[in-house]
N, C-alpha and C. Protein backbone atom coordinates (compact mmCIF):
# COMPACT_ATOMS: atom_id res chain seq x y z
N UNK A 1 0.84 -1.17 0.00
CA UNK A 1 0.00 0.00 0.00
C UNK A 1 0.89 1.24 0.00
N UNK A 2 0.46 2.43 -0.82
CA UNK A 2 1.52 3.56 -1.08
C UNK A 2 0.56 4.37 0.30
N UNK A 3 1.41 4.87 1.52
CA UNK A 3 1.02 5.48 2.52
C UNK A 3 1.52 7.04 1.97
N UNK A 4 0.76 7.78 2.33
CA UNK A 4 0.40 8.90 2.56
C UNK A 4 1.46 9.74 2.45
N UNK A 5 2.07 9.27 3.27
CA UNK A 5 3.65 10.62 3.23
C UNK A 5 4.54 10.15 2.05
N UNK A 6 4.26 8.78 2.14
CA UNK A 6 5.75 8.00 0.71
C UNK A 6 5.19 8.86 -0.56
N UNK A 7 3.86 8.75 -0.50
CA UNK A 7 2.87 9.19 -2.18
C UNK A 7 3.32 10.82 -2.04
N UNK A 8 3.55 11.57 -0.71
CA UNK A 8 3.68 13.22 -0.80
C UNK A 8 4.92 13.19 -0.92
N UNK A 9 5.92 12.41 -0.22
CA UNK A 9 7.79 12.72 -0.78
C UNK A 9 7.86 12.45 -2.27
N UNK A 10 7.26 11.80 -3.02
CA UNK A 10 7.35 11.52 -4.36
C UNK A 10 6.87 12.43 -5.31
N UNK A 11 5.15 13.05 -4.71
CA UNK A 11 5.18 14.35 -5.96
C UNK A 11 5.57 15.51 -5.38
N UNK A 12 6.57 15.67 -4.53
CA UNK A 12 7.06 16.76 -4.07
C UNK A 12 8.23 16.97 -5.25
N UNK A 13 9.26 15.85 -5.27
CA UNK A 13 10.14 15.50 -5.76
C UNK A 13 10.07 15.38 -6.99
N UNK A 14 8.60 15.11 -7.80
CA UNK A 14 8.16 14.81 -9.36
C UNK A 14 9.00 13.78 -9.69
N UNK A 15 9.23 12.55 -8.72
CA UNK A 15 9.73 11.19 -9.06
C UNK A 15 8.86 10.38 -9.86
N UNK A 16 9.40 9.87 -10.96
CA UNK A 16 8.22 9.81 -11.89
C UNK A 16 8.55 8.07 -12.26
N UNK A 17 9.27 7.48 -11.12
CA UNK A 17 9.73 6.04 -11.61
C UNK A 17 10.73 5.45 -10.34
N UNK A 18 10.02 4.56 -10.02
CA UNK A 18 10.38 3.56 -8.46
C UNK A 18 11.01 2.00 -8.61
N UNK A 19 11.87 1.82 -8.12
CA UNK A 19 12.70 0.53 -8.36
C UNK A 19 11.86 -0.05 -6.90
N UNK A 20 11.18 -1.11 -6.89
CA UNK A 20 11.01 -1.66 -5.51
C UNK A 20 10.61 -2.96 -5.45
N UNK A 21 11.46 -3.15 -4.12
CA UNK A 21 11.37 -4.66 -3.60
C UNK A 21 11.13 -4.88 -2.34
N UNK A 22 10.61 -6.39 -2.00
CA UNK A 22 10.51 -6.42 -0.59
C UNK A 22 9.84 -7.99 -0.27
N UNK A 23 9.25 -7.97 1.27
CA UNK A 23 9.06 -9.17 1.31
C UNK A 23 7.31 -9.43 0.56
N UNK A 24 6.83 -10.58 0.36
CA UNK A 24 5.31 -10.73 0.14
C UNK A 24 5.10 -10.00 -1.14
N UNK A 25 5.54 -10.70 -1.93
CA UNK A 25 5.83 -10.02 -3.84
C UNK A 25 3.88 -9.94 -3.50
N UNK A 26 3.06 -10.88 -3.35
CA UNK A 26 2.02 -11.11 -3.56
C UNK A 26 0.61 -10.28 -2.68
N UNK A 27 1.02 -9.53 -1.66
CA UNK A 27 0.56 -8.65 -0.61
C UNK A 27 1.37 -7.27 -0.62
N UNK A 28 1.95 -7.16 0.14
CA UNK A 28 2.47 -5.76 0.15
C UNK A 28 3.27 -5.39 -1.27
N UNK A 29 4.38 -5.95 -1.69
CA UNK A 29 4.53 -5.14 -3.15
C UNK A 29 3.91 -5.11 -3.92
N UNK A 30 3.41 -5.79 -4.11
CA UNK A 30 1.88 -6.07 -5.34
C UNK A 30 0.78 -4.90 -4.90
N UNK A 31 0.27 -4.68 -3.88
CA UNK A 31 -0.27 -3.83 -3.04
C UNK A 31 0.16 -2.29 -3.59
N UNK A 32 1.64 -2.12 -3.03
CA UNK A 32 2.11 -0.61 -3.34
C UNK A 32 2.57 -0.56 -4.93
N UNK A 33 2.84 -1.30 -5.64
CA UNK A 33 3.11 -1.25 -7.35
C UNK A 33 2.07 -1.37 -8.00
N UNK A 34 0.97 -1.66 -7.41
CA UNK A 34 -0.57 -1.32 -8.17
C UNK A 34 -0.75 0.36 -7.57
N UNK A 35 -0.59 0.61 -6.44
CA UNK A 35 -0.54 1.86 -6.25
C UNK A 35 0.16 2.73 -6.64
N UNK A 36 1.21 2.67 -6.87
CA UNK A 36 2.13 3.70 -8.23
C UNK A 36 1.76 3.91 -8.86
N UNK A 37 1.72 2.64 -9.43
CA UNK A 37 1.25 2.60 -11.06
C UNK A 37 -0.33 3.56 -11.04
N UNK A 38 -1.45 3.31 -10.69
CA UNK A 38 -2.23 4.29 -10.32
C UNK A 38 -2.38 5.66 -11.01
N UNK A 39 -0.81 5.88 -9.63
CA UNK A 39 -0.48 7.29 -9.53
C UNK A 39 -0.03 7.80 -10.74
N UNK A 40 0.65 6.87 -12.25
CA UNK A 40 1.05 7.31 -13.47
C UNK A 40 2.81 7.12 -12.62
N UNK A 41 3.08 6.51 -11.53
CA UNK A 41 4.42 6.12 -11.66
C UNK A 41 5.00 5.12 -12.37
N UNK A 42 6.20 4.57 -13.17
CA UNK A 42 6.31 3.39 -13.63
C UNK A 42 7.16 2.88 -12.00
N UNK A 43 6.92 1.56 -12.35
CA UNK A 43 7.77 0.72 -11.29
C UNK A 43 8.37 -0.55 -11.92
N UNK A 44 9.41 -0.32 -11.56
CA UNK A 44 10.58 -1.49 -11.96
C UNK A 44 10.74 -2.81 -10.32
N UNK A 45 10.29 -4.00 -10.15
CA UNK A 45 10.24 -4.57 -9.05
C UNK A 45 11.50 -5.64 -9.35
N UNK A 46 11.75 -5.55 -8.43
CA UNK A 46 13.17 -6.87 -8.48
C UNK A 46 12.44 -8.00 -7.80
N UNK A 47 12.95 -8.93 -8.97
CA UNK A 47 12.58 -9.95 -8.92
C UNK A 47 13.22 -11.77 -7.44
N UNK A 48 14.57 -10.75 -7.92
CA UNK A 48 15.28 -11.86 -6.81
C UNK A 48 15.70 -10.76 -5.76
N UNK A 49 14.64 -10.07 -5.46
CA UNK A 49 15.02 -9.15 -4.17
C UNK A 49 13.27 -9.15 -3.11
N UNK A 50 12.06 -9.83 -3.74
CA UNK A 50 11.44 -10.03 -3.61
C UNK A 50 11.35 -11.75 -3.45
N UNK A 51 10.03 -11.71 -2.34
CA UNK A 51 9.46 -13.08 -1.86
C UNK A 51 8.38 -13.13 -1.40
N UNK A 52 8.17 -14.39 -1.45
CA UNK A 52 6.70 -14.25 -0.92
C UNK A 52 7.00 -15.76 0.28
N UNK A 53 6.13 -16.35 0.90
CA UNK A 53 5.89 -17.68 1.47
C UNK A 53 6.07 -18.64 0.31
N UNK A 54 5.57 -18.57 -0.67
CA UNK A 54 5.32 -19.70 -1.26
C UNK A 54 5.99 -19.22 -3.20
N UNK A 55 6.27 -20.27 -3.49
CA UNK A 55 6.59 -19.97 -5.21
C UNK A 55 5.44 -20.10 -5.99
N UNK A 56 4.72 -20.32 -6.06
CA UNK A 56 3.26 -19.88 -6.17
C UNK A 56 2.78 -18.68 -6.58
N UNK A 57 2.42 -18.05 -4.92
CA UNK A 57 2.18 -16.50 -4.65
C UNK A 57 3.23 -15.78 -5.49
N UNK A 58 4.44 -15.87 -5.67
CA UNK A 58 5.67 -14.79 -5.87
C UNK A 58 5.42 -15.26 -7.39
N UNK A 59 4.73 -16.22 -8.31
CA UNK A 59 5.19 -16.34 -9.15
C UNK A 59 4.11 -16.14 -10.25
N UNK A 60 2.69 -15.68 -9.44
CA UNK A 60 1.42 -15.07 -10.22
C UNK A 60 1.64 -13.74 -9.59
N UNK A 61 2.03 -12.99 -8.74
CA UNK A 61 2.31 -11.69 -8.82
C UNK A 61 2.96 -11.16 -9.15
N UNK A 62 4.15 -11.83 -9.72
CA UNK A 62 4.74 -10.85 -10.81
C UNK A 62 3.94 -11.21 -12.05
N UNK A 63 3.54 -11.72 -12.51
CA UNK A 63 2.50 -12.04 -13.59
C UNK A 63 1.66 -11.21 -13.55
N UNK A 64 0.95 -10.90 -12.33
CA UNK A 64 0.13 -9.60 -12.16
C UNK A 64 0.38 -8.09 -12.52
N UNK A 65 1.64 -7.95 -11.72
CA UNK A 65 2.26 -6.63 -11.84
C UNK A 65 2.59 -6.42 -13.22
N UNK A 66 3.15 -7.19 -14.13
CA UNK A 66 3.69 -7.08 -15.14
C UNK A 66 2.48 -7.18 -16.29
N UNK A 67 1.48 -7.96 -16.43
CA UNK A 67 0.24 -7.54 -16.88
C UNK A 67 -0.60 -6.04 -16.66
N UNK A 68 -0.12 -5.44 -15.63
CA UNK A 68 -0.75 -4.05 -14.70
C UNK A 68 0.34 -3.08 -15.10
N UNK A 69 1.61 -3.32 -15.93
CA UNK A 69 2.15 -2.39 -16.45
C UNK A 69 3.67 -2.50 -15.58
N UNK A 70 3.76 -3.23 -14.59
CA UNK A 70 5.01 -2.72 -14.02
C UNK A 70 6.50 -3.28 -14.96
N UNK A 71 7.23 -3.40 -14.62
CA UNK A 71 8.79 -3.70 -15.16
C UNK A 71 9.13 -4.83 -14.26
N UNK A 72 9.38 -6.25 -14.67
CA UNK A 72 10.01 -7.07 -13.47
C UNK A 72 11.18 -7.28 -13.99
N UNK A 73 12.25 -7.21 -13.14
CA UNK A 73 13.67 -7.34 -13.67
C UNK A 73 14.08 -8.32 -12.50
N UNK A 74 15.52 -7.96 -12.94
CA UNK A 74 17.14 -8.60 -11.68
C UNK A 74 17.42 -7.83 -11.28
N UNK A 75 18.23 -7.66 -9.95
CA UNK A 75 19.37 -6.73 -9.43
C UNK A 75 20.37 -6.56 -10.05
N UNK A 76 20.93 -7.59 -10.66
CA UNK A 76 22.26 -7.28 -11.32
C UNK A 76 21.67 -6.36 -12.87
N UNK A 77 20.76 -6.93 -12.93
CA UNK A 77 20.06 -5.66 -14.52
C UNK A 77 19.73 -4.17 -14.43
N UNK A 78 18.93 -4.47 -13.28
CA UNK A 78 18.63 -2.74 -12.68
C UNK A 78 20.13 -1.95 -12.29
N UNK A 79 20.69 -3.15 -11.91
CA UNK A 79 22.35 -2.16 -11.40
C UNK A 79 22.74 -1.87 -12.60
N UNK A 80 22.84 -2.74 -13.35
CA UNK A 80 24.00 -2.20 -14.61
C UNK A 80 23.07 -1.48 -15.20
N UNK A 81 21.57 -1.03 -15.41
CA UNK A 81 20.93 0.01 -16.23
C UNK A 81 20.88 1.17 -15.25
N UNK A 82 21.26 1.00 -13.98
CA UNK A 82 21.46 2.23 -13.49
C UNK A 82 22.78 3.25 -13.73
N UNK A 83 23.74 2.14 -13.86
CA UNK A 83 25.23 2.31 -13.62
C UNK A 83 25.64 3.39 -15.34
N UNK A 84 24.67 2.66 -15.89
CA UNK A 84 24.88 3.09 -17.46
C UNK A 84 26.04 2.40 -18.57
N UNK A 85 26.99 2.86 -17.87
CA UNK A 85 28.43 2.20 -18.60
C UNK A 85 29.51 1.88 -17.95
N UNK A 86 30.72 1.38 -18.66
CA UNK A 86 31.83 1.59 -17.95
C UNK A 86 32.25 2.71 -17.24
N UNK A 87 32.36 3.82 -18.05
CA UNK A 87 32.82 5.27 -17.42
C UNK A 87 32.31 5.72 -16.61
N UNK A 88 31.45 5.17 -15.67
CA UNK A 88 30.62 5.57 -14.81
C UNK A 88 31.72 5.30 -13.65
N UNK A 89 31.68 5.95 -12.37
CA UNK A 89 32.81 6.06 -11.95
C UNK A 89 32.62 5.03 -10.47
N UNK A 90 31.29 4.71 -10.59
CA UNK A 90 30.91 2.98 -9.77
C UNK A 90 31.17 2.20 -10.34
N UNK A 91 30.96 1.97 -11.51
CA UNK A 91 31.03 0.29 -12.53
C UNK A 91 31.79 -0.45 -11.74
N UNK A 92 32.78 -0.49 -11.74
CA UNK A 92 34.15 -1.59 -11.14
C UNK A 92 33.25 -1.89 -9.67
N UNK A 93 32.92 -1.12 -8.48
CA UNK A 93 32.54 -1.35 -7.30
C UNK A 93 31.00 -2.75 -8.01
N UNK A 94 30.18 -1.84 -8.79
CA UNK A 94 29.26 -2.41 -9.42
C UNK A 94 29.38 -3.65 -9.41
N UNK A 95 30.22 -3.96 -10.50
CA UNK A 95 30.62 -5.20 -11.13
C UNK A 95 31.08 -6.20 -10.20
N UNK A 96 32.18 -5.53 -8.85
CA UNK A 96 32.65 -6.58 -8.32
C UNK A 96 30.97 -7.17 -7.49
N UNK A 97 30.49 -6.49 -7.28
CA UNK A 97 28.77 -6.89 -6.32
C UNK A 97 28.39 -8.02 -7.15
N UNK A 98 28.83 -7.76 -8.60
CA UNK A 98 27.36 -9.00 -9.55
C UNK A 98 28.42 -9.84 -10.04
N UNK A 99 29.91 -9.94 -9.67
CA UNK A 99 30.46 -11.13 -10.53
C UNK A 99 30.33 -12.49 -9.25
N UNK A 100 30.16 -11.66 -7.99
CA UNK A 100 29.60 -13.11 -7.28
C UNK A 100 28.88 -13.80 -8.05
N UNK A 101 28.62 -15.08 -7.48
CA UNK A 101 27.59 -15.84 -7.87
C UNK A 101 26.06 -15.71 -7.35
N UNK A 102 25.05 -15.80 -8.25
CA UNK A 102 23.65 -14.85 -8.09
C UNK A 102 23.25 -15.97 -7.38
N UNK A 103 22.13 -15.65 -6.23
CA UNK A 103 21.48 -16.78 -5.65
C UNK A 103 20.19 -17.16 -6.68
N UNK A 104 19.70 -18.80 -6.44
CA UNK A 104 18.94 -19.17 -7.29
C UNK A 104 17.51 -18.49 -6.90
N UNK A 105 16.56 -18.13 -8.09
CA UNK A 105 15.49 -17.41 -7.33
C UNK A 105 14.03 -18.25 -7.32
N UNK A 106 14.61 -19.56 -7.81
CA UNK A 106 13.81 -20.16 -7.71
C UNK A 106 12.10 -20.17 -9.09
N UNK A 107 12.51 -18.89 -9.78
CA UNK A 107 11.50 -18.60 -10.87
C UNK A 107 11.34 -19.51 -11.90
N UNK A 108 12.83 -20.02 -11.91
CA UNK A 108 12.58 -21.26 -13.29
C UNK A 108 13.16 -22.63 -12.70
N UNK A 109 12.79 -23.51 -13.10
CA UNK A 109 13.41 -24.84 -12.78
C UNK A 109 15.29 -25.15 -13.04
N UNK A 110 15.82 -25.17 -12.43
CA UNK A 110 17.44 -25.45 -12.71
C UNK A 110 17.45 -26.02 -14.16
N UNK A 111 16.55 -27.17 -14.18
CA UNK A 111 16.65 -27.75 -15.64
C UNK A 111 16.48 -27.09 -17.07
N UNK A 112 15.41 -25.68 -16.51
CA UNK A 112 15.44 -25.18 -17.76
C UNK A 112 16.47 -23.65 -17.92
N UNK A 113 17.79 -23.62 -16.76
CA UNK A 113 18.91 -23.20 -17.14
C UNK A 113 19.95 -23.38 -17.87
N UNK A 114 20.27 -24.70 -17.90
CA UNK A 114 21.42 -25.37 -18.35
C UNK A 114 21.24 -25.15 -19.62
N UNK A 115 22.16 -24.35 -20.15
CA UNK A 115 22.12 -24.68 -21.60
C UNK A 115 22.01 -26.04 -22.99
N UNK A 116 21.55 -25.88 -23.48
CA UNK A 116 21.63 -26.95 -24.08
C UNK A 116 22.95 -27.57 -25.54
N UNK A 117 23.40 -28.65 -25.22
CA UNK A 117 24.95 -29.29 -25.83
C UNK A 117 24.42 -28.93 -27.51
N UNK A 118 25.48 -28.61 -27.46
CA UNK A 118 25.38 -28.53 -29.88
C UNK A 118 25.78 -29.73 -29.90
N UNK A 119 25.45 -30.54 -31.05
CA UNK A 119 25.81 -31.36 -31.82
C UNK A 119 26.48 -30.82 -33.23
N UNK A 120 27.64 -31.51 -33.31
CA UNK A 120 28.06 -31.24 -34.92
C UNK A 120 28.34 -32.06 -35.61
């Protein structure tokens, strides 16, 4: 739910676009990213920065949100479209954050990661 003062710091500011994540993709972010959106904000929700109880819930509300107009991405995507480029004078700090290894988010089955072998 977008409360009262968050919705007045935002058109104070004429923020016209919200990156957000949190717990209960399926209740509370789903909740406040229908409420943005509303408002004519776009919202970009991270996907492996969000959860819900169940893979289920987390996995028809982004289906929701993203039918309702929002943006579902990654962290490591939103970073590097924030970051812009190399010459940006974070990148390197950036980069070292996302060359870890990403935790699994559980959205797709492992099986349908693995790339698949060429034959020649």
């Amino acid at each position: 739910m977008l409360l009262p003062e968050v919705e007045a710091f935002l058109l104070e500011r004429d923020i016209k676009q919200v990156v957000l994540f949190g717990i209960e993709a399926h209740v509370c972010v789903q909740q406040t990213t229908l409420d943005l959106l509303n408002k004519g904000i776009e919202v970009h929700v991270i996907a492996d920065s969000t959860s819900s109880r169940s893979k289920m819930d987390r996995q028809f509300a982004f289906e929701r949100l993203r039918q309702a107009g929002a943006v579902i991405s990654t962290s490591e995507s939103t970073l590097l479209q924030l970051v812009g480029d190399k010459d940006n004078e974070h990148f390197k700090a950036i980069q070292g954050l996302i060359m870890k290894s990403a935790p699994t988010s559980d959205l797709v089955p492992a099986s349908e990661t693995k790339r698949p072998e060429c034959s020649n």
